[in-house]
C-alpha atoms as a PDB file:
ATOM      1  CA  UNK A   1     110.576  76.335 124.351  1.00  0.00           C
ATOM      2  CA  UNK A   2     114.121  75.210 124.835  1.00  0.00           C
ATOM      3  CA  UNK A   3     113.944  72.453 123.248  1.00  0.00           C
ATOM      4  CA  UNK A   4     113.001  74.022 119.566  1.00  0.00           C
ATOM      5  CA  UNK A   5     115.924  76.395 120.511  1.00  0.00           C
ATOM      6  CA  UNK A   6     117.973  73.911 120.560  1.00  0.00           C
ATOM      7  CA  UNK A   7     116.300  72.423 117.336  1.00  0.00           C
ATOM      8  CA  UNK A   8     116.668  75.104 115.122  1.00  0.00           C
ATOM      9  CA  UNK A   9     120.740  75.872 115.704  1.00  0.00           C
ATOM     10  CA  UNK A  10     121.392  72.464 114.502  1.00  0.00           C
ATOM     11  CA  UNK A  11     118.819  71.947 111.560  1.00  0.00           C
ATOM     12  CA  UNK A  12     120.053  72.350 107.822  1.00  0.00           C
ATOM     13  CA  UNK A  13     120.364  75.404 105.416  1.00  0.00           C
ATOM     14  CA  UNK A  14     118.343  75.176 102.017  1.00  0.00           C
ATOM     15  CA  UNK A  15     118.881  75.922  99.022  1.00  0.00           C
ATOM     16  CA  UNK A  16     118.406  79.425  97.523  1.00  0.00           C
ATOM     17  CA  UNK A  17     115.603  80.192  95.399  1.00  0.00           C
ATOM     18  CA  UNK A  18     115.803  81.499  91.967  1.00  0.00           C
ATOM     19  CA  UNK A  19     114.034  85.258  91.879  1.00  0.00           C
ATOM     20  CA  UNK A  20     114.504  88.212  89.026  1.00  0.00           C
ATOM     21  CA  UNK A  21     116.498  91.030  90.018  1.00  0.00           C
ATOM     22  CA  UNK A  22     114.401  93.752  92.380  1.00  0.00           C
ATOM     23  CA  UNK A  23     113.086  90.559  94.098  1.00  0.00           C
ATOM     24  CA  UNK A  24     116.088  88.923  94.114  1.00  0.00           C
ATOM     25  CA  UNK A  25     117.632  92.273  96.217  1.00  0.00           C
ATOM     26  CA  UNK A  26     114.633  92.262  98.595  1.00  0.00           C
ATOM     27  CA  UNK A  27     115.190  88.893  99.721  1.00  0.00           C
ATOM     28  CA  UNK A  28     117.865  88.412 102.959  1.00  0.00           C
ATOM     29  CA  UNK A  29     120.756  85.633 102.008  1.00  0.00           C
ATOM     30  CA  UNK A  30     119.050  82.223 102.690  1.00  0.00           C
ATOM     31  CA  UNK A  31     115.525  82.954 102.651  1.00  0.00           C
ATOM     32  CA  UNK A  32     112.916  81.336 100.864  1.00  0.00           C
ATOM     33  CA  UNK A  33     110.298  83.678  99.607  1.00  0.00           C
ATOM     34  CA  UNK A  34     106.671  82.341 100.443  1.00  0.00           C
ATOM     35  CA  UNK A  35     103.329  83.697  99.450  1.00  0.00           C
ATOM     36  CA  UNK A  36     101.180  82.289 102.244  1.00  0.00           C
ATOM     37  CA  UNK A  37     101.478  83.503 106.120  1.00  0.00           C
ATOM     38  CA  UNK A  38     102.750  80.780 108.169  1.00  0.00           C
ATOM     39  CA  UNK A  39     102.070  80.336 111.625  1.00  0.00           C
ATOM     40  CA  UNK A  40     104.794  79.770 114.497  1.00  0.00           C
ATOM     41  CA  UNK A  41     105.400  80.591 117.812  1.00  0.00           C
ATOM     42  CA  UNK A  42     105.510  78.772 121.239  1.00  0.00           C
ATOM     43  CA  UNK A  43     102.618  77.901 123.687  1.00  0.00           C
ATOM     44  CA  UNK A  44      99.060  78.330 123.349  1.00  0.00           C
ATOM     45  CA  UNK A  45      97.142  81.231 121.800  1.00  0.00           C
ATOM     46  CA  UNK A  46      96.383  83.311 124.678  1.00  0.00           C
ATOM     47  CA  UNK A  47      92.453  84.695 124.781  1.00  0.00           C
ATOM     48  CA  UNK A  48      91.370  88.189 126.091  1.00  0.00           C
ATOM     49  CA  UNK A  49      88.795  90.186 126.608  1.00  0.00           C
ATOM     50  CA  UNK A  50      89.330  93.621 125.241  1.00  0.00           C
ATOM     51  CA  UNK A  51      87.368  94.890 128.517  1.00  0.00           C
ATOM     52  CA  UNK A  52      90.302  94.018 130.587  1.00  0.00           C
ATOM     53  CA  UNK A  53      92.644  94.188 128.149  1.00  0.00           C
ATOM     54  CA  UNK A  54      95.654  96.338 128.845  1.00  0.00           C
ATOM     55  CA  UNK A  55      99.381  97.445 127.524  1.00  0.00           C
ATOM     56  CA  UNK A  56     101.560  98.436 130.428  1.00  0.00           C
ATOM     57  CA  UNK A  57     104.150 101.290 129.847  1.00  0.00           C
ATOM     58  CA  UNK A  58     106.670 101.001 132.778  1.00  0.00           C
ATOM     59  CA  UNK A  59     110.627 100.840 133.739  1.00  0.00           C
ATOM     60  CA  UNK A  60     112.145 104.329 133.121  1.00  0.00           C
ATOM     61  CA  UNK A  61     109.777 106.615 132.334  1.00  0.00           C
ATOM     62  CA  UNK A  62     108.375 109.524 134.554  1.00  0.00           C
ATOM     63  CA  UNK A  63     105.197 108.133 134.765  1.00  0.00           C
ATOM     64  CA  UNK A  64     104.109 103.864 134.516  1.00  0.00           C
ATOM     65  CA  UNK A  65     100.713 103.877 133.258  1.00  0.00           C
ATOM     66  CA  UNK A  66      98.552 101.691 131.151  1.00  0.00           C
ATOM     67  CA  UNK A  67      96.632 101.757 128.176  1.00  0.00           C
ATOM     68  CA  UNK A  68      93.606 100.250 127.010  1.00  0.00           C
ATOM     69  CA  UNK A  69      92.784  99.111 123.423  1.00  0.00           C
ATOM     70  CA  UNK A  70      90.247 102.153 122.715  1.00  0.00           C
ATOM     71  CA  UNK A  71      92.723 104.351 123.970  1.00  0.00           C
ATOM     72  CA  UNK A  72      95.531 103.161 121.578  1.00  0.00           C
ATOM     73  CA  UNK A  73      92.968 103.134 118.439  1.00  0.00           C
ATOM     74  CA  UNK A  74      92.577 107.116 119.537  1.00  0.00           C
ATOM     75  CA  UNK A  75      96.094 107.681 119.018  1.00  0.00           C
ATOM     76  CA  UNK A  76      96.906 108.365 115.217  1.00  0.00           C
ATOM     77  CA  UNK A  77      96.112 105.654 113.319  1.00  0.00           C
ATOM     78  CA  UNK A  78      98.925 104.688 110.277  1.00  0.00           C
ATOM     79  CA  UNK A  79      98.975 102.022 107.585  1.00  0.00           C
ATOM     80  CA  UNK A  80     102.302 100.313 106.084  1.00  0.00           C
ATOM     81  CA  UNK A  81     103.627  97.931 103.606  1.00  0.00           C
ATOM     82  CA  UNK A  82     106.384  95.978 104.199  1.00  0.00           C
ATOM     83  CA  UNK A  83     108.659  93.114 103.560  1.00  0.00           C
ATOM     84  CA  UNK A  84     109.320  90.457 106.636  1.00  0.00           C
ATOM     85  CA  UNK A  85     111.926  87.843 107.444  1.00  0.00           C
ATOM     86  CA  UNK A  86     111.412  84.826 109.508  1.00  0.00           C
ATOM     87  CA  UNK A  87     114.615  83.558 111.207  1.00  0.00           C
ATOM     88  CA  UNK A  88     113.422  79.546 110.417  1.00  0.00           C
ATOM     89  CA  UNK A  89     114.050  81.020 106.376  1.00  0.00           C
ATOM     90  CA  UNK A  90     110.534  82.468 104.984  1.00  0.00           C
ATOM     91  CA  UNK A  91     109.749  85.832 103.867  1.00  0.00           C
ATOM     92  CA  UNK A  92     106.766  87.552 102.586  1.00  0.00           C
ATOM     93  CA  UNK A  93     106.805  90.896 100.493  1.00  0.00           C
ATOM     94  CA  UNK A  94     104.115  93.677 100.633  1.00  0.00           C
ATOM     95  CA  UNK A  95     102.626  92.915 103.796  1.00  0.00           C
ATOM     96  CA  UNK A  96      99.983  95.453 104.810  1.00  0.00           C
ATOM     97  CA  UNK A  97      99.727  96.199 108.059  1.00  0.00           C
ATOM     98  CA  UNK A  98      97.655  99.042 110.242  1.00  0.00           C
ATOM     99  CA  UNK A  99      98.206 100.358 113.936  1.00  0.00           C
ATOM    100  CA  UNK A 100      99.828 102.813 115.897  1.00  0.00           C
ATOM    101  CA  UNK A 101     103.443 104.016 114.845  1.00  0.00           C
ATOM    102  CA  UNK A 102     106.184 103.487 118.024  1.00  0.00           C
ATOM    103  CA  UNK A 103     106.785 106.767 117.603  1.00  0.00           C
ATOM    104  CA  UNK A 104     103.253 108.143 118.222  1.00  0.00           C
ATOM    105  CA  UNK A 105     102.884 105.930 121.353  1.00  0.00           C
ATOM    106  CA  UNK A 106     106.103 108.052 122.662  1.00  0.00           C
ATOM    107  CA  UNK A 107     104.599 111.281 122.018  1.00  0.00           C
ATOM    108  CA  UNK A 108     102.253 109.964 124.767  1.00  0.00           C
ATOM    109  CA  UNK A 109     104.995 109.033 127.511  1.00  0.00           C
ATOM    110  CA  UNK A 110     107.361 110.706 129.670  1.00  0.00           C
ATOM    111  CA  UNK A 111     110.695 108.565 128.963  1.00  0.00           C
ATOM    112  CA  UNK A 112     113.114 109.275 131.073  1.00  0.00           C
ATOM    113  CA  UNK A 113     117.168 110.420 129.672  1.00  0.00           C
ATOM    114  CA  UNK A 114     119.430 107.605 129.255  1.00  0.00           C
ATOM    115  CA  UNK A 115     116.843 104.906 128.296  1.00  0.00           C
ATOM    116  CA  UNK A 116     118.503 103.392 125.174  1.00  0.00           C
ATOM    117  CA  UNK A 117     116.967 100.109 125.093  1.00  0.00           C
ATOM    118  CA  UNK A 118     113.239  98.378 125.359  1.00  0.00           C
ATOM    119  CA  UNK A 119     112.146  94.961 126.194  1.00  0.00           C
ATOM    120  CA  UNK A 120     109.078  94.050 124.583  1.00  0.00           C
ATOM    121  CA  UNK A 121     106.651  91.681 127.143  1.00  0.00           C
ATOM    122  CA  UNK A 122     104.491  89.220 125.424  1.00  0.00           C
ATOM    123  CA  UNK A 123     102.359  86.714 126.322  1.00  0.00           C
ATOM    124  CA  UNK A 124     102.674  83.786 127.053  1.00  0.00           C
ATOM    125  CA  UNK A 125     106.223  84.828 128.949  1.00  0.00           C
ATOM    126  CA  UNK A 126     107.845  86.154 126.063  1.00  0.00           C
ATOM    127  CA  UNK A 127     110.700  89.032 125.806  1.00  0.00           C
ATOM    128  CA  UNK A 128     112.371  90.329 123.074  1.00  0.00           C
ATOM    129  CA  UNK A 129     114.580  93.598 123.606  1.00  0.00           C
ATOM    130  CA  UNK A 130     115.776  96.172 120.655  1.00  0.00           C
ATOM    131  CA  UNK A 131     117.429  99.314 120.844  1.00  0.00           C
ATOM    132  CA  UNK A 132     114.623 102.468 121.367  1.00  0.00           C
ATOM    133  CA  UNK A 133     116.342 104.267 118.282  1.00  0.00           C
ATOM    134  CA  UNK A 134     115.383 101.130 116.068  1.00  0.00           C
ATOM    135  CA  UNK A 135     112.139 101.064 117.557  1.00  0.00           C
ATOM    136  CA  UNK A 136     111.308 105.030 115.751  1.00  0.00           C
ATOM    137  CA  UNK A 137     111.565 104.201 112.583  1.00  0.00           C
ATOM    138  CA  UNK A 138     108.500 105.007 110.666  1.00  0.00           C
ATOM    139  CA  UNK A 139     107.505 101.433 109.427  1.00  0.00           C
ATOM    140  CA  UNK A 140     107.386 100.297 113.144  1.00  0.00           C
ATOM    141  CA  UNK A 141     103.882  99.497 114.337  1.00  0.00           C
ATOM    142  CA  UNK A 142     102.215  98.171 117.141  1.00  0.00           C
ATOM    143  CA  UNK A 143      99.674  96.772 115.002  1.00  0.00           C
ATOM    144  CA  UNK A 144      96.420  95.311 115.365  1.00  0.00           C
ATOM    145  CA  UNK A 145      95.024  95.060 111.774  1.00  0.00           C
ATOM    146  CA  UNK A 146      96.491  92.869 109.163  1.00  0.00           C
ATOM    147  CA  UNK A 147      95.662  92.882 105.100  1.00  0.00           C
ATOM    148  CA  UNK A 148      92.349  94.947 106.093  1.00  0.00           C
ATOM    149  CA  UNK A 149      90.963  92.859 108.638  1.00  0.00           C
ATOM    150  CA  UNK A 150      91.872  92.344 112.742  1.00  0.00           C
ATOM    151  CA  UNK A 151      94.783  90.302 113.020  1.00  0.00           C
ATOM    152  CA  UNK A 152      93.679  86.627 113.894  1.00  0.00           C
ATOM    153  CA  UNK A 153      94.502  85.380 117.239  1.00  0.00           C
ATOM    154  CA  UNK A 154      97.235  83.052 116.044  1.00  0.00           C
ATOM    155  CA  UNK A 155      98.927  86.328 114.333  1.00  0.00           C
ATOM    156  CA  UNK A 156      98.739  88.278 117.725  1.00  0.00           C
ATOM    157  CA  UNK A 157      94.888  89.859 118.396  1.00  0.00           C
ATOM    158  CA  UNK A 158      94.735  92.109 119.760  1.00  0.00           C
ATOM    159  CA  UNK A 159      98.222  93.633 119.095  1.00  0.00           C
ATOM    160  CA  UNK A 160     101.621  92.825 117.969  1.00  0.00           C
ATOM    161  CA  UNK A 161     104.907  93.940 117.411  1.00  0.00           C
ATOM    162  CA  UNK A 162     106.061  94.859 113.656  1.00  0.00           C
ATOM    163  CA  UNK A 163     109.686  95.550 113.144  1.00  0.00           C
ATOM    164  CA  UNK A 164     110.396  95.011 109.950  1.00  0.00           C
ATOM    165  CA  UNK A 165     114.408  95.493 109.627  1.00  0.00           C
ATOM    166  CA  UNK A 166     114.853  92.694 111.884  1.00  0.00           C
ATOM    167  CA  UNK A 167     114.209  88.777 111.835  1.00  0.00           C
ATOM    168  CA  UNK A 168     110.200  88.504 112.939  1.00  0.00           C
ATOM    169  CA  UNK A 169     111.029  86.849 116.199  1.00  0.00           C
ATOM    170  CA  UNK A 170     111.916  90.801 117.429  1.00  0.00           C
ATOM    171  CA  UNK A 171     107.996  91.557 116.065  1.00  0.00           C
ATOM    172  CA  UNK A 172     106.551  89.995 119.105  1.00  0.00           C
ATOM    173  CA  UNK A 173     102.648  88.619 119.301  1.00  0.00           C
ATOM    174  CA  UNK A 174     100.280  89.499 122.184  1.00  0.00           C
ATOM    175  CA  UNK A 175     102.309  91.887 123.103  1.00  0.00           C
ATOM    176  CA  UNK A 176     101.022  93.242 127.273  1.00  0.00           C
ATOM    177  CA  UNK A 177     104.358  95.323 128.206  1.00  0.00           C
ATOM    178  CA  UNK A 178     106.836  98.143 126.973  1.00  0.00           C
ATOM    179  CA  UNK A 179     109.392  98.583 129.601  1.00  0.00           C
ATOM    180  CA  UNK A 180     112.345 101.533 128.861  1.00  0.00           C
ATOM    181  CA  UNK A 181     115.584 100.607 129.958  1.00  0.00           C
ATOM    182  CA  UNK A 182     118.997 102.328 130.639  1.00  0.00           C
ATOM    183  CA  UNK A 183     120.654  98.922 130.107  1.00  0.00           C
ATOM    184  CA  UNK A 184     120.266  95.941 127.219  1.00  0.00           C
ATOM    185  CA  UNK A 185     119.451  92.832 128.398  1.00  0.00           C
ATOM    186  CA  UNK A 186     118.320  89.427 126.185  1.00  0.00           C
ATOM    187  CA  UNK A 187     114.698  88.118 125.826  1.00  0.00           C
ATOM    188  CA  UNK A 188     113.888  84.679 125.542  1.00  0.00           C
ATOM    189  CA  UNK A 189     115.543  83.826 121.892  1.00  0.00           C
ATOM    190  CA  UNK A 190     118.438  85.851 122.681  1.00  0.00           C
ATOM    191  CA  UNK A 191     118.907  84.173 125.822  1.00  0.00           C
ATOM    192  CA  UNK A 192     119.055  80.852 123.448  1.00  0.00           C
ATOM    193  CA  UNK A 193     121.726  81.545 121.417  1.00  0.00           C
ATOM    194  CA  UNK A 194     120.117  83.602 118.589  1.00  0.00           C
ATOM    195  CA  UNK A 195     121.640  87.014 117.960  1.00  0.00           C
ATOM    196  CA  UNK A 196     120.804  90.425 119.548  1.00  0.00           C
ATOM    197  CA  UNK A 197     120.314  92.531 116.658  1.00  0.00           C
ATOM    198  CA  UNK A 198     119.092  90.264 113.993  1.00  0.00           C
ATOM    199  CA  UNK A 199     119.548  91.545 110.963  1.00  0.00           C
ATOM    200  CA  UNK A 200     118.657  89.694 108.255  1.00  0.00           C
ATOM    201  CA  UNK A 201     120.362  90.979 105.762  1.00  0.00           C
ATOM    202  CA  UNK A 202     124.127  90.203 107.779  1.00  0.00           C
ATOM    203  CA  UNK A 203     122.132  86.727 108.625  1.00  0.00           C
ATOM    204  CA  UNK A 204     122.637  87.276 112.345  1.00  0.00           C
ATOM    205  CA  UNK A 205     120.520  84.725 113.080  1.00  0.00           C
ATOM    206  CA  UNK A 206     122.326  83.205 116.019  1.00  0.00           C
ATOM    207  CA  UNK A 207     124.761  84.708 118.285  1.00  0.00           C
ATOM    208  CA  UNK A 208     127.860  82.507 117.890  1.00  0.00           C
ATOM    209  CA  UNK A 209     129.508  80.939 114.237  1.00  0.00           C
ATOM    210  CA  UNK A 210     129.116  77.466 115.964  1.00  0.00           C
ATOM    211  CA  UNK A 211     125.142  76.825 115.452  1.00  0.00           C
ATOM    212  CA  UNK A 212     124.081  75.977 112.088  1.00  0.00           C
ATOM    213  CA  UNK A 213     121.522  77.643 110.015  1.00  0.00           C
ATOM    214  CA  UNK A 214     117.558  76.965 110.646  1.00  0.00           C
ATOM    215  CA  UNK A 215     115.652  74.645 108.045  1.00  0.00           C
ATOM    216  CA  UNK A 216     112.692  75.490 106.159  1.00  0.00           C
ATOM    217  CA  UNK A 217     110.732  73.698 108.593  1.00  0.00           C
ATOM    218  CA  UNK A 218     107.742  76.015 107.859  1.00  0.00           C
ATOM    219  CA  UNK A 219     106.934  74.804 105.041  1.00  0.00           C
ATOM    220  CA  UNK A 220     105.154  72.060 107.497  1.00  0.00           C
ATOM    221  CA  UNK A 221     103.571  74.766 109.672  1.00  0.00           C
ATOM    222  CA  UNK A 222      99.762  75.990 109.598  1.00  0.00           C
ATOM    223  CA  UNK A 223      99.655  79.068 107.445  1.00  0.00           C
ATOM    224  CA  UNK A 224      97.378  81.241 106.211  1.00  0.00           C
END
């Protein structure tokens, strides 16, 4: 993985497309608006059996305890559209999307004062950390059902991450682990150089001025 790290803070900006207005203010500064889903992330596609199958709640709370995926599809259920951002330049608009809000998980947990800050575990050994308050929002979702259908394996079956503010890298596939923390610390990208917050609309793609901007390089990705 640190090898594409490397990769994309020295690969080229392109150009910007040419949208009407409304779109035109959707779209972050330097992305390239794409109709099709493309397909990135690092490692294999993990498999699982949904008998076994577990998301582990743990760090500070009053209570570490696991769910299974019944048990999440009991909690209430909530559908969104949004727009999302890849850091390597695409976005999509209008994606529909169907889960369980953040929010509604943490109705079900005992999180203890002071945690500020949550680091998303994914397989295969992936972190990504945000701040809890971001995490809230009401477009959040750990999701498991994309356009009407389960999400395909390559798009994070049996659940993922959807954060929509941020760059997609922060909306983590296969996601296995919520720990609460007191303190921030980086996940894997943000321990390469690419920013903490990752806004994409302040292009805070990488963490220092000194790293160029990614390339469209997905346009030579599988997609959907």
């Amino acid at each position: 993985m640190q090898n594409k790290a490397d990769r994309l803070k020295a690969a080229r900006v392109p150009e910007r497309p040419e949208l009407d207005a409304e779109r035109q203010r959707r779209l972050p500064p330097g992305q390239t608006l794409t109709e099709s889903f493309p397909i990135l992330h690092e490692g294999r596609v993990p498999e699982y059996d949904l008998a076994t199958w577990d998301l582990r709640i743990f760090g500070e709370v009053e209570e570490e305890r696991t769910f299974t995926f019944t048990e999440l599809q009991e909690l209430p259920v909530t559908r969104t559209v949004s727009d999302i951002h890849c850091v390597t330049r695409w976005s999509k608009f209008d994606t529909p999307w169907e889960g369980v809000r953040f929010s509604d998980l943490m109705k079900e947990i005992g999180v203890k004062p002071g945690a500020e800050y949550v680091m998303i575990h994914a397989d295969p050994d992936y972190e990504t950390n945000l701040k809890l308050a971001d995490l809230l929002k009401d477009d959040v979702l750990l999701a498991w059902s994309y356009d009407g259908k389960p999400l395909t394996a390559k798009h994070g079956w049996p659940l993922r991450l959807v954060v929509p503010e941020f760059y997609f890298w922060k909306s983590a596939k296969w996601i296995r682990g919520i720990e609460f923390m007191k303190q921030d610390r980086p996940g894997y990208w943000e321990s390469n150089g690419f920013h903490n917050t990752a806004d994409p609309f302040k292009e805070q793609r990488f963490s220092s001025d000194e790293y160029y901007m990614p390339e469209d390089e997905w346009k030579y990705m599988e997609a959907d």
